[in-house]
PDB file of N, CA and C in Angstrom:
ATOM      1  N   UNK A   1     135.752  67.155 161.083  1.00  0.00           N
ATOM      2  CA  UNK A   1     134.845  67.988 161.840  1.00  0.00           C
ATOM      3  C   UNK A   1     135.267  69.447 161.709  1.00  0.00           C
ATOM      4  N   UNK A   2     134.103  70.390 161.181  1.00  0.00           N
ATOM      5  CA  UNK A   2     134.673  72.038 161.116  1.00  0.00           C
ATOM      6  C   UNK A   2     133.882  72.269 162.532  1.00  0.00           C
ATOM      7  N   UNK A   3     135.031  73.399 163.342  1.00  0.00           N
ATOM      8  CA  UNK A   3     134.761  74.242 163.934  1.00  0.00           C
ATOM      9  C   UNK A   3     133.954  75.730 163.687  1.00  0.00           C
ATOM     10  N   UNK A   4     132.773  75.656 164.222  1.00  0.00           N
ATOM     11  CA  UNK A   4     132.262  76.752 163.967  1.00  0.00           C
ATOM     12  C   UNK A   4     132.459  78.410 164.670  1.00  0.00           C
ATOM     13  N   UNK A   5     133.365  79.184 164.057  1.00  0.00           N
ATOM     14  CA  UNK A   5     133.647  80.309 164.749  1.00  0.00           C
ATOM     15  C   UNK A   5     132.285  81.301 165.248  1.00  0.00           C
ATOM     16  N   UNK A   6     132.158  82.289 165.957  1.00  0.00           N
ATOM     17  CA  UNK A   6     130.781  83.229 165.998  1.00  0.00           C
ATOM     18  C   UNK A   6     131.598  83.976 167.477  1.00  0.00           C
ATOM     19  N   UNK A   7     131.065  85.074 166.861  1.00  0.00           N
ATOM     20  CA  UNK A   7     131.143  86.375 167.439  1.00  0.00           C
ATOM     21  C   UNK A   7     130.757  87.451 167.261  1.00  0.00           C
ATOM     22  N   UNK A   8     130.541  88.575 168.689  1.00  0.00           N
ATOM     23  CA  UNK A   8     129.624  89.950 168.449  1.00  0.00           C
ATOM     24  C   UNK A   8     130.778  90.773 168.866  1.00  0.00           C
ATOM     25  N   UNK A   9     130.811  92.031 168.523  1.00  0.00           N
ATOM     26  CA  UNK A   9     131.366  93.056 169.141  1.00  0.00           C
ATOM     27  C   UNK A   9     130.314  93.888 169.123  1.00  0.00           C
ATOM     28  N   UNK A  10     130.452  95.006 169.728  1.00  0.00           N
ATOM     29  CA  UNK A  10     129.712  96.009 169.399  1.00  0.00           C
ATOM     30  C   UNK A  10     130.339  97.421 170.951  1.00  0.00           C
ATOM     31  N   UNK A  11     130.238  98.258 170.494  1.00  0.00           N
ATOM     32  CA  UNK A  11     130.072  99.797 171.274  1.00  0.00           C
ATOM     33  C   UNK A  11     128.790 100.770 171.266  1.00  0.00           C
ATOM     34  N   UNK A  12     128.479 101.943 172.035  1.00  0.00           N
ATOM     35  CA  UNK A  12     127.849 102.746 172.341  1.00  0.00           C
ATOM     36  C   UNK A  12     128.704 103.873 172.697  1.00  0.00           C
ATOM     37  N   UNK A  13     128.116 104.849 172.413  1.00  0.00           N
ATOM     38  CA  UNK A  13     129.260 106.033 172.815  1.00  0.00           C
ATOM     39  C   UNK A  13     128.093 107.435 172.703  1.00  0.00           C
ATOM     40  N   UNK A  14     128.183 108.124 173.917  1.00  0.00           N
ATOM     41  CA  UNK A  14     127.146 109.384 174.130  1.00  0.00           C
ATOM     42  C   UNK A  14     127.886 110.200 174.464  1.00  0.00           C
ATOM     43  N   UNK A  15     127.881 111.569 173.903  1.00  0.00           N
ATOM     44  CA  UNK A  15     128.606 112.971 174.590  1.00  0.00           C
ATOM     45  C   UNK A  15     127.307 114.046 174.721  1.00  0.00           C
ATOM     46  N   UNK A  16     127.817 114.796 175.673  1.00  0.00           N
ATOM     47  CA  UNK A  16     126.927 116.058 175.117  1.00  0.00           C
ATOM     48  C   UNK A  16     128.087 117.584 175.660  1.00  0.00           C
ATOM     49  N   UNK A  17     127.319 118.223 175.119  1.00  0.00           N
ATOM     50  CA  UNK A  17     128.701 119.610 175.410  1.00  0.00           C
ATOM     51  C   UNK A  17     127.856 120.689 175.461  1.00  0.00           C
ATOM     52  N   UNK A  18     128.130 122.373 175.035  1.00  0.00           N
ATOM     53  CA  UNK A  18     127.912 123.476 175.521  1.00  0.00           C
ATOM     54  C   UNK A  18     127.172 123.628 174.071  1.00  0.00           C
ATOM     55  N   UNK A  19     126.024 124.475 174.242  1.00  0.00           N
ATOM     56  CA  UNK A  19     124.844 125.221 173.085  1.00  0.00           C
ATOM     57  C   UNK A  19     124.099 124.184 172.855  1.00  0.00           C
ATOM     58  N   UNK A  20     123.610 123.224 173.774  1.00  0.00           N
ATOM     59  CA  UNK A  20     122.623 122.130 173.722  1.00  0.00           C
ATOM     60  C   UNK A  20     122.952 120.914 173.307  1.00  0.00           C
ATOM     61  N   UNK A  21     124.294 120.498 172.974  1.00  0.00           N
ATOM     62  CA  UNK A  21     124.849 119.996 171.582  1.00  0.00           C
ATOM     63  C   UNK A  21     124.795 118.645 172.448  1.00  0.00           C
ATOM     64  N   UNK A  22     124.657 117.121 171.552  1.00  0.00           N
ATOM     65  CA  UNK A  22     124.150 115.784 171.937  1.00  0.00           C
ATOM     66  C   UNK A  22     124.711 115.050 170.931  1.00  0.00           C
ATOM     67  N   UNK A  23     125.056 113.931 170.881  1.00  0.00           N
ATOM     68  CA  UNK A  23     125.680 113.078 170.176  1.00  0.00           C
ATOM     69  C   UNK A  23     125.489 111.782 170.795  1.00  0.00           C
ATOM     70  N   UNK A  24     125.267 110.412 169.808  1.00  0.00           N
ATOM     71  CA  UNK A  24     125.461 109.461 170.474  1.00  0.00           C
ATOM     72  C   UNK A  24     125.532 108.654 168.964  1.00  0.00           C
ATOM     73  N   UNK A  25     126.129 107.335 169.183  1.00  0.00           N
ATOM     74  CA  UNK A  25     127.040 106.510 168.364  1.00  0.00           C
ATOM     75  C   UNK A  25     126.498 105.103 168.364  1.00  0.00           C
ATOM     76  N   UNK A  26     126.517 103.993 167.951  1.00  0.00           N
ATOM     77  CA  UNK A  26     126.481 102.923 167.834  1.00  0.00           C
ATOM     78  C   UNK A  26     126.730 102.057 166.864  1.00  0.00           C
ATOM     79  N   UNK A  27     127.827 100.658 167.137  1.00  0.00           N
ATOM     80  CA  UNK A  27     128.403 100.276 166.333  1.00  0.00           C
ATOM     81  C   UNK A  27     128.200  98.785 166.764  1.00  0.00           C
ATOM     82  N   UNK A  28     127.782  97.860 165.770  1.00  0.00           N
ATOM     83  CA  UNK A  28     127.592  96.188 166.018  1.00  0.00           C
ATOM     84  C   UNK A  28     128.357  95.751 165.100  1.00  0.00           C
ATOM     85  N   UNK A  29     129.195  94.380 165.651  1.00  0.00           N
ATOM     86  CA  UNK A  29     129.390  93.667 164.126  1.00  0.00           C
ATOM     87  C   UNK A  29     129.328  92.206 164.692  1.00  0.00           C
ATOM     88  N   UNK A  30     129.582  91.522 163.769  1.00  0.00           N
ATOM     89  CA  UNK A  30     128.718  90.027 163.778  1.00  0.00           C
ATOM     90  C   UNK A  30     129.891  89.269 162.731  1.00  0.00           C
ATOM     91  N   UNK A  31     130.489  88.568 163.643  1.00  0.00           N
ATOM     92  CA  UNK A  31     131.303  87.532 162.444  1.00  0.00           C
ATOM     93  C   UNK A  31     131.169  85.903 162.662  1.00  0.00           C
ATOM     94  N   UNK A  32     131.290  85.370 161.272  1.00  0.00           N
ATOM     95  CA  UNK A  32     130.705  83.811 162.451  1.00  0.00           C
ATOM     96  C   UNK A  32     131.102  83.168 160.438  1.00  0.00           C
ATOM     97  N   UNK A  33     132.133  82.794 160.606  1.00  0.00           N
ATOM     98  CA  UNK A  33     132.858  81.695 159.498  1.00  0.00           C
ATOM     99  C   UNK A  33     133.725  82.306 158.695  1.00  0.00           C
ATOM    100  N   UNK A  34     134.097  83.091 159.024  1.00  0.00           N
ATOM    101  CA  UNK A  34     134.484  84.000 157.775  1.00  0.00           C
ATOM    102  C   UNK A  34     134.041  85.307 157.542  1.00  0.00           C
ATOM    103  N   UNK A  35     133.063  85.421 157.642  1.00  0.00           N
ATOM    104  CA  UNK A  35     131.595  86.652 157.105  1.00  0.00           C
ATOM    105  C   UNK A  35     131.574  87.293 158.308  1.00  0.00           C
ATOM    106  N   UNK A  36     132.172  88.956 158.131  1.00  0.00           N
ATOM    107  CA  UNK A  36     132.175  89.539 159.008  1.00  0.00           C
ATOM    108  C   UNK A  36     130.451  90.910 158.324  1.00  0.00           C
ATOM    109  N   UNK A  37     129.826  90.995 159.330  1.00  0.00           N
ATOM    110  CA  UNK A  37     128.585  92.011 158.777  1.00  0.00           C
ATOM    111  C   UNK A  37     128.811  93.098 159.881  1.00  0.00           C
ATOM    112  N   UNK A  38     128.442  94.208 159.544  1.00  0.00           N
ATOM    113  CA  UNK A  38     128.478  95.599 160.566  1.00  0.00           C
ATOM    114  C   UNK A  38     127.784  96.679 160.417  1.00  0.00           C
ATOM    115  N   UNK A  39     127.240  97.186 160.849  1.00  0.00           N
ATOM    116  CA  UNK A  39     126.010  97.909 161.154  1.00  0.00           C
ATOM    117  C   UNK A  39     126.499  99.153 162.267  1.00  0.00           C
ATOM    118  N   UNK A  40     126.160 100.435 162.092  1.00  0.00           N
ATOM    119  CA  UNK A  40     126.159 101.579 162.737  1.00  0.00           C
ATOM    120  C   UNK A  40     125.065 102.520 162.529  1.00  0.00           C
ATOM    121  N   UNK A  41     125.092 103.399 163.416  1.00  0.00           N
ATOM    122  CA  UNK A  41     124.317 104.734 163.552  1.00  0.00           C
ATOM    123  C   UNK A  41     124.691 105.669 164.645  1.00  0.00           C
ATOM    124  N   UNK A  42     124.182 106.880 163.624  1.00  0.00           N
ATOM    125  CA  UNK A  42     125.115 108.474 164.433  1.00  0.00           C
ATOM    126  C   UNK A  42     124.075 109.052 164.379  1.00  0.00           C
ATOM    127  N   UNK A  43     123.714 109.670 165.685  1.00  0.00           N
ATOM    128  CA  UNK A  43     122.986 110.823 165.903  1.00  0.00           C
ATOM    129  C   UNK A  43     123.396 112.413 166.430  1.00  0.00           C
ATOM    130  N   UNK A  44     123.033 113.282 166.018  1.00  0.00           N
ATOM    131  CA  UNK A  44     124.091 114.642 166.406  1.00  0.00           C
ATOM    132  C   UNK A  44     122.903 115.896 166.400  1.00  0.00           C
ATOM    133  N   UNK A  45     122.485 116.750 167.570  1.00  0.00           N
ATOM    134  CA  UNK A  45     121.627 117.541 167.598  1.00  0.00           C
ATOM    135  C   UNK A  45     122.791 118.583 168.383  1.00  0.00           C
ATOM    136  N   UNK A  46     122.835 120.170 167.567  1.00  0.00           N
ATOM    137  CA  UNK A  46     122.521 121.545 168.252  1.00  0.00           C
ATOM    138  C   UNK A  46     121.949 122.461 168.160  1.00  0.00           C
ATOM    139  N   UNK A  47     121.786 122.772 169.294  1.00  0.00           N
ATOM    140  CA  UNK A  47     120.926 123.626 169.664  1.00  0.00           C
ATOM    141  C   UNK A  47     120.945 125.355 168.822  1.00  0.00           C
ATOM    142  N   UNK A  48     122.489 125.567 169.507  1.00  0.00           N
ATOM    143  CA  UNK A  48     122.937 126.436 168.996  1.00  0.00           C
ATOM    144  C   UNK A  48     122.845 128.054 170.324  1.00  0.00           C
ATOM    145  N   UNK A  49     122.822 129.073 169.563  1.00  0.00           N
ATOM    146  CA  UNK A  49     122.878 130.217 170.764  1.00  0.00           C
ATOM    147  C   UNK A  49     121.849 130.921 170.329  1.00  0.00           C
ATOM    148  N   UNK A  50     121.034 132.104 171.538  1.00  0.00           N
ATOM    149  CA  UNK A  50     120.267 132.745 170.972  1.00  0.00           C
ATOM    150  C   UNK A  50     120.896 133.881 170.285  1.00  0.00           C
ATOM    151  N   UNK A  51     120.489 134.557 169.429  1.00  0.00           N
ATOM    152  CA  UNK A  51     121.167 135.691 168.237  1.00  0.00           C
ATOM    153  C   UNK A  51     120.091 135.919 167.340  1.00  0.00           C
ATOM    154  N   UNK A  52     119.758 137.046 167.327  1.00  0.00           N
ATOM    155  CA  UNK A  52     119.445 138.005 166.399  1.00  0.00           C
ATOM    156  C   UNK A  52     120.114 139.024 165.676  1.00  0.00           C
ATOM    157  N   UNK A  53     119.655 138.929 164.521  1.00  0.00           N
ATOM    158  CA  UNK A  53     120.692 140.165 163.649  1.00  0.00           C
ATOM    159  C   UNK A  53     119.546 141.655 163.303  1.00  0.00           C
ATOM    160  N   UNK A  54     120.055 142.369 163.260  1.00  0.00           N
ATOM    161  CA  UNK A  54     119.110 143.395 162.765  1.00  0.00           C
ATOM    162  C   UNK A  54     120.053 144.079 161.961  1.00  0.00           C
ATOM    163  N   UNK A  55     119.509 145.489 160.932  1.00  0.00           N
ATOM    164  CA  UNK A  55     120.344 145.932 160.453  1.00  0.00           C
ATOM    165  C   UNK A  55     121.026 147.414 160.330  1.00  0.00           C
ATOM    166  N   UNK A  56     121.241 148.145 160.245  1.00  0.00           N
ATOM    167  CA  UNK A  56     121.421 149.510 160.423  1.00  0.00           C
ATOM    168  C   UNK A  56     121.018 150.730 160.748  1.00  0.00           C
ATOM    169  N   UNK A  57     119.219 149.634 160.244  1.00  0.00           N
ATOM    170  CA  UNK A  57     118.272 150.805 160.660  1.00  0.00           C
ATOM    171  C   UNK A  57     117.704 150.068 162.089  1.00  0.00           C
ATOM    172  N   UNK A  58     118.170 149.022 162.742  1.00  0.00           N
ATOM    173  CA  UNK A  58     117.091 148.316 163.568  1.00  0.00           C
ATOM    174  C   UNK A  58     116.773 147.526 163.574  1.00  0.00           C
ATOM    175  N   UNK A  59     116.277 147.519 161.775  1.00  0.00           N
ATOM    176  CA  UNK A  59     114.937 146.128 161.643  1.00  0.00           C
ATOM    177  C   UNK A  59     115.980 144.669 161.680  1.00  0.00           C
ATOM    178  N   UNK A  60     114.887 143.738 162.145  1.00  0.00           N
ATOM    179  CA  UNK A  60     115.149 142.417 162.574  1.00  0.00           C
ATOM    180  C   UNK A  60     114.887 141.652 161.142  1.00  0.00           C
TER     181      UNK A  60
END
C-alpha cells in the first residue's frame, strides 16, 4: 500500500510606504508525491512626488 503525500503552502504579503508607493506579493505551492509546483505574483505601484523642472529662462 503507497501512502499518498499532499500539501499547500502558500503566503500573502502587502506594504505600502511614503510617495504613494504599494506593494503586494503572493506565493502558492502545491506538493503531493514528489512533484513540488509553485506559482507567484508581484505587484509594485509609485506614485512618486510632485516636481517640475524648468530651465534658466523659466520655461517648463
Amino acid at each position: 500500500m503507497q501512502l499518498t503525500s499532499f500539501e499547500w503552502e502558500g503566503q500573502i504579503t502587502a506594504t505600502t510606504g511614503s510617495f504613494g508607493t504599494h506593494s503586494s506579493e503572493a506565493h502558492i505551492a502545491h506538493r503531493s508525491n514528489g512533484l513540488k509546483i509553485t506559482g507567484s505574483m508581484k505587484y509594485f505601484h509609485e506614485k512618486g512626488w510632485d516636481f517640475q523642472a524648468t530651465d534658466e529662462e523659466g520655461v517648463k
